[in-house]
N, C-alpha and C. Protein backbone atom coordinates (compact mmCIF):
# COMPACT_ATOMS: atom_id res chain seq x y z
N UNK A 1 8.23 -2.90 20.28
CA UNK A 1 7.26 -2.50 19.26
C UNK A 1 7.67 -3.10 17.92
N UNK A 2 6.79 -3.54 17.31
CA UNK A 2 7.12 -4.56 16.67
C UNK A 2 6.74 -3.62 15.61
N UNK A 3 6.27 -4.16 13.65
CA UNK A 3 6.03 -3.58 12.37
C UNK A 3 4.65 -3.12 12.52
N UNK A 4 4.61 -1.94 11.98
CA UNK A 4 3.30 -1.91 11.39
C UNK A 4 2.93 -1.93 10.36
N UNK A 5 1.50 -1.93 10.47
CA UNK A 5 0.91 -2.85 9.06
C UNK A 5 0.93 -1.69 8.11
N UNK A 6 1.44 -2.16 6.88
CA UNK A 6 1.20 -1.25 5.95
C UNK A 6 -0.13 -0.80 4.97
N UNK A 7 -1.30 -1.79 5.55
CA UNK A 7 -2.54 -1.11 5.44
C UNK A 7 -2.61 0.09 6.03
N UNK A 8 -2.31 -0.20 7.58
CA UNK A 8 -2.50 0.99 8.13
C UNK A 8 -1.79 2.06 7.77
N UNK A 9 -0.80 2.50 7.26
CA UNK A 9 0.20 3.57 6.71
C UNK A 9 -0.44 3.86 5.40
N UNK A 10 -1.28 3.08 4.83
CA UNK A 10 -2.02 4.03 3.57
C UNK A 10 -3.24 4.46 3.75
N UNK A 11 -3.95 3.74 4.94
CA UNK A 11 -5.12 3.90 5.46
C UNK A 11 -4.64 5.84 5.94
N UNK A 12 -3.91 6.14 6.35
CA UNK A 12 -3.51 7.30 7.43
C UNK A 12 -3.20 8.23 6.47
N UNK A 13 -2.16 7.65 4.58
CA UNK A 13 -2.00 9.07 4.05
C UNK A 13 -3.23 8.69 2.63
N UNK A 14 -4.51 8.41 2.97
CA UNK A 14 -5.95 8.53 2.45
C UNK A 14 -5.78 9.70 1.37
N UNK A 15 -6.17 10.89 1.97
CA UNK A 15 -6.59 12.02 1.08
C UNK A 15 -5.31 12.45 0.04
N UNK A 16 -3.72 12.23 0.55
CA UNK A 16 -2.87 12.26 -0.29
C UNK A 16 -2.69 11.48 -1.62
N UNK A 17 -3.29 10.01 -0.67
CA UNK A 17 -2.91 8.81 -2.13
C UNK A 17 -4.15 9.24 -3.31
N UNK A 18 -5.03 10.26 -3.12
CA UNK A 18 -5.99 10.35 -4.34
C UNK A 18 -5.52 10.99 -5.34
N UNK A 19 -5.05 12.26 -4.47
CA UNK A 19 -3.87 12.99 -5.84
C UNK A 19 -3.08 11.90 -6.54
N UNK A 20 -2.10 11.21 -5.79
CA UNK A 20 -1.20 10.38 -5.87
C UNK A 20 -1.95 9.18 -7.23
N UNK A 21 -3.40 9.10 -6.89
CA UNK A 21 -3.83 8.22 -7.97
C UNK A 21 -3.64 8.88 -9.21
N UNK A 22 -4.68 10.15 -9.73
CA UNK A 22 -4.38 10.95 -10.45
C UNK A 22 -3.14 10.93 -11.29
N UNK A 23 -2.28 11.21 -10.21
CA UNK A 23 -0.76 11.59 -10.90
C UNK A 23 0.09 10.44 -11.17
N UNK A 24 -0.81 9.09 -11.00
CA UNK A 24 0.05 7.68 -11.26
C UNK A 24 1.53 7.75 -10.06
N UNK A 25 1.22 8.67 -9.02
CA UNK A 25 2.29 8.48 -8.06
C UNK A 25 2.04 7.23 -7.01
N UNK A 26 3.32 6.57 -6.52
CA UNK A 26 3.29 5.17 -5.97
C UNK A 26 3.82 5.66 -4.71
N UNK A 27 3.17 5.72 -3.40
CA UNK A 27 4.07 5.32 -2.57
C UNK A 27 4.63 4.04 -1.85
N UNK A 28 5.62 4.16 -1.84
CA UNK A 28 6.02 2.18 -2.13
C UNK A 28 6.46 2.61 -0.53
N UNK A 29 5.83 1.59 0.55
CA UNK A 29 6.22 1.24 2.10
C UNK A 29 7.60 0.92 2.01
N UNK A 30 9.01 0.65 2.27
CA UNK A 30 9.86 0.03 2.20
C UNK A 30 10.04 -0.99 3.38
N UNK A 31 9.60 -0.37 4.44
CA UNK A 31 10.11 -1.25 5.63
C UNK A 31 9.43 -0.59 6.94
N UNK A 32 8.91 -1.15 8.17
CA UNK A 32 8.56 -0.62 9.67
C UNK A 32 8.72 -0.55 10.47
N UNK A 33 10.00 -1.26 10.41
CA UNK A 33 10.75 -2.51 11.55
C UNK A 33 10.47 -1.34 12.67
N UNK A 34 10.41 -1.36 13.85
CA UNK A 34 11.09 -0.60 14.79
C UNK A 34 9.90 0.20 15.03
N UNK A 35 8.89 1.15 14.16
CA UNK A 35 8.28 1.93 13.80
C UNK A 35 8.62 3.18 13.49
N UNK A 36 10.20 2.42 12.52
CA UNK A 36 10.54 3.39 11.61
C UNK A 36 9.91 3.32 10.40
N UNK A 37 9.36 4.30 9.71
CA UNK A 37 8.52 4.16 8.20
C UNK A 37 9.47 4.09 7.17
N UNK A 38 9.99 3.47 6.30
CA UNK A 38 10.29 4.03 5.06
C UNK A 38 9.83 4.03 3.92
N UNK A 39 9.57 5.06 3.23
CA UNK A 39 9.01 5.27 2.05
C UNK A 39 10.07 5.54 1.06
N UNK A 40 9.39 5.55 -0.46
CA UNK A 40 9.93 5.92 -1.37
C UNK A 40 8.27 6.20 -2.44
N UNK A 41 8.75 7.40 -2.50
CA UNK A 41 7.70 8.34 -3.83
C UNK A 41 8.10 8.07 -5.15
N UNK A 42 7.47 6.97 -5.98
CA UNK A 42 7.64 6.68 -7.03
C UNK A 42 6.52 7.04 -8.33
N UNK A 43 6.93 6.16 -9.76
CA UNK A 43 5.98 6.37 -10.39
C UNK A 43 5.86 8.11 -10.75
N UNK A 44 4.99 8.39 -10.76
CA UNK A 44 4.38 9.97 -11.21
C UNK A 44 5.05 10.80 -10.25
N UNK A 45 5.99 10.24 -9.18
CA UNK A 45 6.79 11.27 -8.24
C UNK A 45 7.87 11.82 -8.53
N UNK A 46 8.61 10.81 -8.93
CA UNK A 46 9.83 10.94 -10.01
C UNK A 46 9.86 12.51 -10.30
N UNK A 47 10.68 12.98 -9.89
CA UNK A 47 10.88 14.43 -10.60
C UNK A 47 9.42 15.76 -10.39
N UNK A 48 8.14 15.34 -10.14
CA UNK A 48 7.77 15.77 -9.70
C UNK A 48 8.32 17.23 -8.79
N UNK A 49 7.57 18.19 -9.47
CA UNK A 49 7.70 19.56 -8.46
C UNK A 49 7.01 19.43 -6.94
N UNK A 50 5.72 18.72 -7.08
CA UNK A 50 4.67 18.68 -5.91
C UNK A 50 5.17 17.51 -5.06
N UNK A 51 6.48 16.86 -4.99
CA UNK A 51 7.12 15.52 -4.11
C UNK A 51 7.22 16.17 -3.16
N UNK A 52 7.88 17.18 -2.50
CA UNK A 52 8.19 17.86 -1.37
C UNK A 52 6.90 18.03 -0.68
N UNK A 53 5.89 19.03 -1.38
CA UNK A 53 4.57 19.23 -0.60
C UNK A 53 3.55 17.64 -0.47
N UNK A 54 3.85 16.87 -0.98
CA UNK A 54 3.07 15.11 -1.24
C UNK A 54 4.07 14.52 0.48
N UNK A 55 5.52 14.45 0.31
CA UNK A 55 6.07 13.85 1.55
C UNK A 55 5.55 14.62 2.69
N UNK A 56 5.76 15.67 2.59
CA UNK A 56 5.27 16.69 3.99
C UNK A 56 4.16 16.17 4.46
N UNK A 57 3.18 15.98 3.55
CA UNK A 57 1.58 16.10 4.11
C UNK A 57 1.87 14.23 4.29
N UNK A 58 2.71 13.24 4.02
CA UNK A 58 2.67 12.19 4.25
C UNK A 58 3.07 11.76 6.09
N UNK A 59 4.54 12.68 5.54
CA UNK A 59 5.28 12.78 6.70
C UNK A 59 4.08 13.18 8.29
N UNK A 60 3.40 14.53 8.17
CA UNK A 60 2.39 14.90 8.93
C UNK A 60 1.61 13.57 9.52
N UNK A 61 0.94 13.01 8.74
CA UNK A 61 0.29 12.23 8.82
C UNK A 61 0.55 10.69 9.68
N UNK A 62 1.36 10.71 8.65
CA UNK A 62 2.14 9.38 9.57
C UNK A 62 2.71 9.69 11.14
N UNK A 63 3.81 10.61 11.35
CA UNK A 63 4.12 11.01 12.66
C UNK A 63 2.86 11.30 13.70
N UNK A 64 1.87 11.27 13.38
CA UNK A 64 0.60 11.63 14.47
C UNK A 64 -0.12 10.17 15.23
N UNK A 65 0.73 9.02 13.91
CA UNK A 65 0.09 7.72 14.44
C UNK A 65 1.74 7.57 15.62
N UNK A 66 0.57 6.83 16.92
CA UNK A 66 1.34 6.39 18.13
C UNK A 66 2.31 5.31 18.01
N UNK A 67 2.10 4.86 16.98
CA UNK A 67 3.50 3.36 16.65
C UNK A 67 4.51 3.79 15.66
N UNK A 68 4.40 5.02 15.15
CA UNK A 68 5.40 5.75 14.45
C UNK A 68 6.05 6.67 15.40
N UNK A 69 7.78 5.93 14.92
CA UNK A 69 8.72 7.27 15.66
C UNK A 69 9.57 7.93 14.53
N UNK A 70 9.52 7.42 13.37
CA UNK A 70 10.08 7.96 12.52
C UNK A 70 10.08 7.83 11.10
N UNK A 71 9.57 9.07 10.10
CA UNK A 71 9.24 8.73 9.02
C UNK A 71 10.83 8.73 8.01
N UNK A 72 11.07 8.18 7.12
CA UNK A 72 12.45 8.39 6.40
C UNK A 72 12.06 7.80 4.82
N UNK A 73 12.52 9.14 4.09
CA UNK A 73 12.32 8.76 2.87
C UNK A 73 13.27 8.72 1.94
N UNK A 74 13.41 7.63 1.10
CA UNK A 74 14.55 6.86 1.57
C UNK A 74 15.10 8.00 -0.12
N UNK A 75 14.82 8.17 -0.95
CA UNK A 75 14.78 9.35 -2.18
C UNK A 75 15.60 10.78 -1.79
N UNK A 76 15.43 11.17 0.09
CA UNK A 76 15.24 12.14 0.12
C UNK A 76 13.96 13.55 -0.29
N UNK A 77 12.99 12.38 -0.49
CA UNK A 77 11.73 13.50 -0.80
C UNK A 77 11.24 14.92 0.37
N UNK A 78 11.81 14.72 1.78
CA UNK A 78 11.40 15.69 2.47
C UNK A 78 12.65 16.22 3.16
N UNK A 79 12.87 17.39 2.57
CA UNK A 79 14.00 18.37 2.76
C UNK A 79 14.23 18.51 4.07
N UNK A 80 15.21 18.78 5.10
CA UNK A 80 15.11 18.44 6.75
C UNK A 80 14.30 20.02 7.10
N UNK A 81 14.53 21.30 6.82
CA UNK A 81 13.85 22.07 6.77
C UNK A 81 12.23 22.23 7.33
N UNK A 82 11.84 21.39 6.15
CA UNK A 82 10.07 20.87 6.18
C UNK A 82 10.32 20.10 7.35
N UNK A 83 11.06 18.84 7.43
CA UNK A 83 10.77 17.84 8.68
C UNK A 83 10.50 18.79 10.09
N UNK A 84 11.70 19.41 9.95
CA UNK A 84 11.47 20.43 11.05
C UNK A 84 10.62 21.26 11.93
N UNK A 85 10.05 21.84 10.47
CA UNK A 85 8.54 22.44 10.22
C UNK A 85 7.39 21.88 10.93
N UNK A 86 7.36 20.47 10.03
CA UNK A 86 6.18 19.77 10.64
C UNK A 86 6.50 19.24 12.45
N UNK A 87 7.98 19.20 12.57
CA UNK A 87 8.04 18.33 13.84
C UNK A 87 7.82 19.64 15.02
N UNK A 88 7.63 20.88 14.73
CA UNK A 88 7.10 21.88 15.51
C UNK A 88 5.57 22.25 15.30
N UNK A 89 4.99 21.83 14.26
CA UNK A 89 3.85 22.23 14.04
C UNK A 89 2.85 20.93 15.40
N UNK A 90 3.35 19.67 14.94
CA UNK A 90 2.64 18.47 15.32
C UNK A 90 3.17 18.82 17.40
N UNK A 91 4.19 19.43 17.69
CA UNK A 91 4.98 19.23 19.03
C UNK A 91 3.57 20.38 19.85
N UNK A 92 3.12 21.86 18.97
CA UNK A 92 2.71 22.84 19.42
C UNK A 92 1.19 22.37 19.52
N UNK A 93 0.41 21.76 18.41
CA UNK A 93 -1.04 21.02 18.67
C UNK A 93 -0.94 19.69 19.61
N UNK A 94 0.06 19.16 20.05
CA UNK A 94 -0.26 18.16 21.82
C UNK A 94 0.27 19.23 22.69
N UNK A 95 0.48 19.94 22.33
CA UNK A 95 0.73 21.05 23.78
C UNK A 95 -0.87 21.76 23.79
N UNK A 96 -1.56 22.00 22.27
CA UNK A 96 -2.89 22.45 22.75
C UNK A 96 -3.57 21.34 22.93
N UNK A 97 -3.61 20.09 23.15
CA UNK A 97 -4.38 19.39 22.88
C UNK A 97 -4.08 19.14 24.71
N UNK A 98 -2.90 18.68 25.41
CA UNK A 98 -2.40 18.71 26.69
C UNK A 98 -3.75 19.37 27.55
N UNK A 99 -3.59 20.52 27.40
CA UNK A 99 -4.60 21.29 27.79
C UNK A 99 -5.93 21.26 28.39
């Protein structure tokens, strides 16, 4: 599995990057190799209170596409906690979806 396109990785966090416009926040792709993601939340993210809840809903997003195995931000913007969170939330909807 080769890179993915980083159209497609902004195409997927859509409704996030509008806030993100707003707030002059950047999410800068770093790299895909593998269909590992890396990001970095820049710009209007910087220090940002709302970075944690912005990566989460990124993180979500991205992990649901099939050429992603792993999102990593490279700042530390998503606390392992949340990763956690989401990686049970996304594990319990293909178990309803299985179905």
């Amino acid at each position: 599995m080769g890179d993915i396109e980083i159209s497609k990785i902004h195409e997927s966090i859509g409704p996030v990057q509008e806030i993100l416009d707003q707030h002059d926040g950047i999410v800068n792709v770093i790299d895909t190799t593998d269909g590992n993601v890396m990001i970095s939340l820049e710009g209007g993210c910087t220090g940002c209170s709302s970075t944690p809840m912005t990566a989460m809903q990124i993180y979500y997003s991205l992990m649901k596409l099939e050429e992603v195995n792993d999102v990593v931000f490279v700042n530390g913007e998503l606390p392992p906690f949340m990763r956690n969170f989401i990686n049970q939330k996304i594990e319990a909807e293909e178990e309803i979806n299985d179905d």
